[in-house]
N, C-alpha and C. Protein backbone atom coordinates (compact mmCIF):
# COMPACT_ATOMS: atom_id res chain seq x y z
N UNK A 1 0.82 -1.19 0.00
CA UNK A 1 0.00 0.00 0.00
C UNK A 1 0.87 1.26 0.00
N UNK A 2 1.67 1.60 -1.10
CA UNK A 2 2.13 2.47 -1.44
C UNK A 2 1.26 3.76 -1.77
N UNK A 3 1.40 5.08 -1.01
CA UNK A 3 0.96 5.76 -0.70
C UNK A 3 1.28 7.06 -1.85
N UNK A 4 0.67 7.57 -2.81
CA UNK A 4 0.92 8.54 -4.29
C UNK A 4 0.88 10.21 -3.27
N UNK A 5 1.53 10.55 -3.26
CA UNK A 5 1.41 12.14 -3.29
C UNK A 5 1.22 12.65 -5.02
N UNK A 6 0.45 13.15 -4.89
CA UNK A 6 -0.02 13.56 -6.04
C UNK A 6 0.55 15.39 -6.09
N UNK A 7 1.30 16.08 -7.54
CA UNK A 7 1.36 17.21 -7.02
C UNK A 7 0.16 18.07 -6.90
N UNK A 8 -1.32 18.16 -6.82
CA UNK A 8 -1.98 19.15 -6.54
C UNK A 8 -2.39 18.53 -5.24
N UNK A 9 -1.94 17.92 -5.06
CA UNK A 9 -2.35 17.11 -3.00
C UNK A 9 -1.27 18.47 -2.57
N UNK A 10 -0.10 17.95 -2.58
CA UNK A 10 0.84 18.96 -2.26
C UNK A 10 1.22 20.30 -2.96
N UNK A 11 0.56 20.66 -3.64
CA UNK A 11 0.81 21.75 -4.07
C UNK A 11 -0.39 22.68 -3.11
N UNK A 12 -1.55 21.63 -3.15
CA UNK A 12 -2.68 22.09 -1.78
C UNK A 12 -2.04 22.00 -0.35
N UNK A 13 -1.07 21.21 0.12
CA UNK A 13 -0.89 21.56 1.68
C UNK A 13 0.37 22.46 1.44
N UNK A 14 1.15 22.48 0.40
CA UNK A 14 1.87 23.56 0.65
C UNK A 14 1.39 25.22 0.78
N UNK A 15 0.44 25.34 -0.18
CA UNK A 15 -0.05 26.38 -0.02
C UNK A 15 -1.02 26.67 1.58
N UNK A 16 -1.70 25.82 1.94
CA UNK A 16 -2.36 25.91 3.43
C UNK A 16 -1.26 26.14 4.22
N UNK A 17 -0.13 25.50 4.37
CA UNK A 17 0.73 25.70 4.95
C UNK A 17 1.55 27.23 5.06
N UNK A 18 1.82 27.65 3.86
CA UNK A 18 2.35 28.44 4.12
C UNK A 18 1.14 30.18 4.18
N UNK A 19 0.08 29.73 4.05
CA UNK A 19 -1.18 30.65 4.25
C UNK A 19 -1.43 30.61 6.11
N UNK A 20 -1.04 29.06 6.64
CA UNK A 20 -1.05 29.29 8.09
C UNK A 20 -0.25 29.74 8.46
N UNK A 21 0.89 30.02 8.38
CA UNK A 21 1.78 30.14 8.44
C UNK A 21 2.50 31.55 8.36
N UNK A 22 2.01 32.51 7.38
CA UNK A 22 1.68 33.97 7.46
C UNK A 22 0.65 34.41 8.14
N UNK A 23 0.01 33.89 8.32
CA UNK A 23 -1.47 34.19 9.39
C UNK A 23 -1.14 34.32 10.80
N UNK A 24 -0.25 32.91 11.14
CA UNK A 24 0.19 33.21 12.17
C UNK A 24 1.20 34.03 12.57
N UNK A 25 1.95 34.52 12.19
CA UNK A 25 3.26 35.81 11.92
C UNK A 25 2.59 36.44 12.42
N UNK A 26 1.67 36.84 11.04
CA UNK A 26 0.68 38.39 11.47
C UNK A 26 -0.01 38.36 13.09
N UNK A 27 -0.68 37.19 13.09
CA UNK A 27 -1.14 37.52 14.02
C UNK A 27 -0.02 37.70 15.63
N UNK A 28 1.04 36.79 15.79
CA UNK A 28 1.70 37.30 16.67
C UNK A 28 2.41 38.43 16.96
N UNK A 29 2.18 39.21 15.62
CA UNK A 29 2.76 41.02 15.41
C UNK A 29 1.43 41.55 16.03
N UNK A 30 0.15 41.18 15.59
CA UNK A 30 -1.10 41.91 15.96
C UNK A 30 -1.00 42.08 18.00
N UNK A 31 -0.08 40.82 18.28
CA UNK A 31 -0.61 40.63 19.81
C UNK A 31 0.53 41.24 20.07
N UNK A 32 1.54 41.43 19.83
CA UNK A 32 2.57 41.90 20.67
C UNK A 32 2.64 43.84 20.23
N UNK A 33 2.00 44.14 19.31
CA UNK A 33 1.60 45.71 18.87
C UNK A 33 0.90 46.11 19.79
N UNK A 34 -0.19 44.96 19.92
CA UNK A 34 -1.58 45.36 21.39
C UNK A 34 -0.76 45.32 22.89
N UNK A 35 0.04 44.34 22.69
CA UNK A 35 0.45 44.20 24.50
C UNK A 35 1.54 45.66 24.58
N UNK A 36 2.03 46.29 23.49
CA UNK A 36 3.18 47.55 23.40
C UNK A 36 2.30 48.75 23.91
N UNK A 37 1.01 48.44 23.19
CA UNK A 37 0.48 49.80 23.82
C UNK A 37 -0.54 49.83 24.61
N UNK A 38 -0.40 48.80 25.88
CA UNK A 38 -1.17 48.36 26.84
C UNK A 38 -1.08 49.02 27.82
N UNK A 39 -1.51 49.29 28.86
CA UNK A 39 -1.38 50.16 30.14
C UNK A 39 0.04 49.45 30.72
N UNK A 40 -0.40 47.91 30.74
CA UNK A 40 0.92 47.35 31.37
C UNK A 40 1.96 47.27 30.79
N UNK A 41 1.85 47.46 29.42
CA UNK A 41 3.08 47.41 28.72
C UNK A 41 3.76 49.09 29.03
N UNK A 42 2.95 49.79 29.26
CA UNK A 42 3.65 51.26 29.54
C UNK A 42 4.11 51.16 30.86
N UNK A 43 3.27 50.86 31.54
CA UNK A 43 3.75 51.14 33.25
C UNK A 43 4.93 50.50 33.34
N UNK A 44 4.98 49.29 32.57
CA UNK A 44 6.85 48.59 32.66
C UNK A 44 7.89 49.27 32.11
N UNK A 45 7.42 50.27 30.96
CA UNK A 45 8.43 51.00 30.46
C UNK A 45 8.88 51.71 31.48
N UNK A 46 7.62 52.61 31.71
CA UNK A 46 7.53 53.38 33.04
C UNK A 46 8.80 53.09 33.65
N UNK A 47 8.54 51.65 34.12
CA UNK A 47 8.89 51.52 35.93
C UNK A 47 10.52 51.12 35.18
N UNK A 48 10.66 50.74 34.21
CA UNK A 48 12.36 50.88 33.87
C UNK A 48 13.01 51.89 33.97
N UNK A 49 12.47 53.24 33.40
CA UNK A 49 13.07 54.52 33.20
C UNK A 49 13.17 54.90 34.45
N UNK A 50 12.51 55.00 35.55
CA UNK A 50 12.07 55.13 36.68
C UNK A 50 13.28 54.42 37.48
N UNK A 51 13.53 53.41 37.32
CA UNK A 51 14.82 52.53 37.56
C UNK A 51 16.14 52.73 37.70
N UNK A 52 16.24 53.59 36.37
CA UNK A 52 17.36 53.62 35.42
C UNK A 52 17.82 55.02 36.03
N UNK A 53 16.73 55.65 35.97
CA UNK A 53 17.05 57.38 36.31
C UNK A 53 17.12 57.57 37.78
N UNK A 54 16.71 56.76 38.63
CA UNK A 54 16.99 56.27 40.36
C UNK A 54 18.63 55.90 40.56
N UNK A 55 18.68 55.21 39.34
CA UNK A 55 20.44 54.52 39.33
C UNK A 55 21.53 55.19 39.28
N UNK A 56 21.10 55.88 38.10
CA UNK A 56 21.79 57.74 38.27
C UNK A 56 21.59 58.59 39.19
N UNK A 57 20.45 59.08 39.82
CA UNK A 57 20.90 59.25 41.13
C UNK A 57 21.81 58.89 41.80
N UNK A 58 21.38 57.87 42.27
CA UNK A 58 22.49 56.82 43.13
C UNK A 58 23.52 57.26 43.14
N UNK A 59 24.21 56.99 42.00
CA UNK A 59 25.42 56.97 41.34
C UNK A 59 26.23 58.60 41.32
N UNK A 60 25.09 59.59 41.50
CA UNK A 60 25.64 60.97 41.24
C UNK A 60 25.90 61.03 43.36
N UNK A 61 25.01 60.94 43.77
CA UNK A 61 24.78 61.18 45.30
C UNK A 61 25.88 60.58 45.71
N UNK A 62 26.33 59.53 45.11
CA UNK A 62 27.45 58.57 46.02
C UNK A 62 28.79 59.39 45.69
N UNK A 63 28.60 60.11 44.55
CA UNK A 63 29.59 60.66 43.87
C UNK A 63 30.59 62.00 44.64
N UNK A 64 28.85 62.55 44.97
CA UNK A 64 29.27 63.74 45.88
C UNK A 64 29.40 63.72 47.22
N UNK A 65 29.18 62.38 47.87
CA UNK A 65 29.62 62.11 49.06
C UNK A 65 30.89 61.86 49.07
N UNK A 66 31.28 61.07 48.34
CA UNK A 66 33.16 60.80 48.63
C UNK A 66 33.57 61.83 48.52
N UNK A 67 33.16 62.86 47.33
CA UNK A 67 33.77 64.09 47.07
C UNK A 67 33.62 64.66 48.77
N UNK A 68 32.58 65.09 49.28
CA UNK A 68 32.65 65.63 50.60
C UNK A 68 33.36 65.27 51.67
N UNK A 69 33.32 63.89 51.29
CA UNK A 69 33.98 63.53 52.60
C UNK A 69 35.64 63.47 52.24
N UNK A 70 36.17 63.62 51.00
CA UNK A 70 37.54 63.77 50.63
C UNK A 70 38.12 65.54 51.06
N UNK A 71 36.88 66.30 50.87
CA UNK A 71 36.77 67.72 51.51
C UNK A 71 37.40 67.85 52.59
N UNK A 72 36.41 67.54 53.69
CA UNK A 72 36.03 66.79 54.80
C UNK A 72 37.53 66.52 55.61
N UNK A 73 38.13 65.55 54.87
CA UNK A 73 39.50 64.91 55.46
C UNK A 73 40.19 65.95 54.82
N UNK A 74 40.78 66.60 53.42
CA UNK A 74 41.38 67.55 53.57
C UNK A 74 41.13 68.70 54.53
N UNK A 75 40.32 68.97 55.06
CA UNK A 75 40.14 70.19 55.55
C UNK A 75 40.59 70.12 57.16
N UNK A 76 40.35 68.62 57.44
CA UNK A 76 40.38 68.35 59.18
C UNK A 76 42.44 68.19 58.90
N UNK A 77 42.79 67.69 57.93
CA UNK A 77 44.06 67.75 57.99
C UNK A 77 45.02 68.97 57.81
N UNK A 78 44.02 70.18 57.19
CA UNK A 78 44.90 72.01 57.30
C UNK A 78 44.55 71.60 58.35
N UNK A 79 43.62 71.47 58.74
CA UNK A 79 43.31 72.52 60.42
C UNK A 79 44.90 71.83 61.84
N UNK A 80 45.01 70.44 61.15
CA UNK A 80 45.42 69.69 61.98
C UNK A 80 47.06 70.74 61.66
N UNK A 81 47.09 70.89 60.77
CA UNK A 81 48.67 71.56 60.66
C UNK A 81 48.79 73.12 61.10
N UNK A 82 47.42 73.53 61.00
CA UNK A 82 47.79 75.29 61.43
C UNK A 82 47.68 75.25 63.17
N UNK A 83 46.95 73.88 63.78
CA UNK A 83 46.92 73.91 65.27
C UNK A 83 48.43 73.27 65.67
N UNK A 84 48.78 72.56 64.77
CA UNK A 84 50.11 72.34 64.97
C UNK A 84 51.53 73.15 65.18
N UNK A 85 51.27 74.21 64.27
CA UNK A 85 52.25 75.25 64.17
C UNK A 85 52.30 76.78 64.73
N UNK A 86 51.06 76.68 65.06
CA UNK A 86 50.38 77.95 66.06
C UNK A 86 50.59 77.73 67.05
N UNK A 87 50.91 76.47 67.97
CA UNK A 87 51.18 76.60 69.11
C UNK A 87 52.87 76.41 68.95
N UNK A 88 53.55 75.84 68.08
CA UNK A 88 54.95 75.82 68.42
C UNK A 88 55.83 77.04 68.30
């Protein structure tokens, strides 16, 4: 029981095939276009930028603390030399 593919058998599932097959493309562009401009898809953008621009903070604040506190120790170390030499 040898089994004939005939070419308009397959010339028919190739074409279904590749008709499902663009259908489905499209449609997983249709769902992921809808989920982009979803409330939740924004609020995640949101909450990244929100993230990102917190990080920089961070990163600037920490920045100007060492700076202060490098101040800080220069400044306690004049003082330490003019009390030093003012009394000798």
């Amino acid at each position: 029981m040898i089994m004939e593919i005939r070419v308009l058998d397959f010339s028919l599932g190739a074409a279904a095939g590749l008709a499902l097959g663009v259908a489905l493309v499209w449609l997983g562009s249709r769902v992921r276009t809808w989920l982009g401009k979803s409330e939740v898809g924004r609020l995640t953008a949101e909450n990244r930028q929100l993230k990102r621009r917190l990080a920089e903070k961070d990163r600037h604040v920490s920045r100007m603390l060492a700076e202060a506190e490098r101040l800080a120790a220069k400044l306690a170390q004049g003082k330490a030399l003019e009390s030093g030499q003012g009394g000798a």
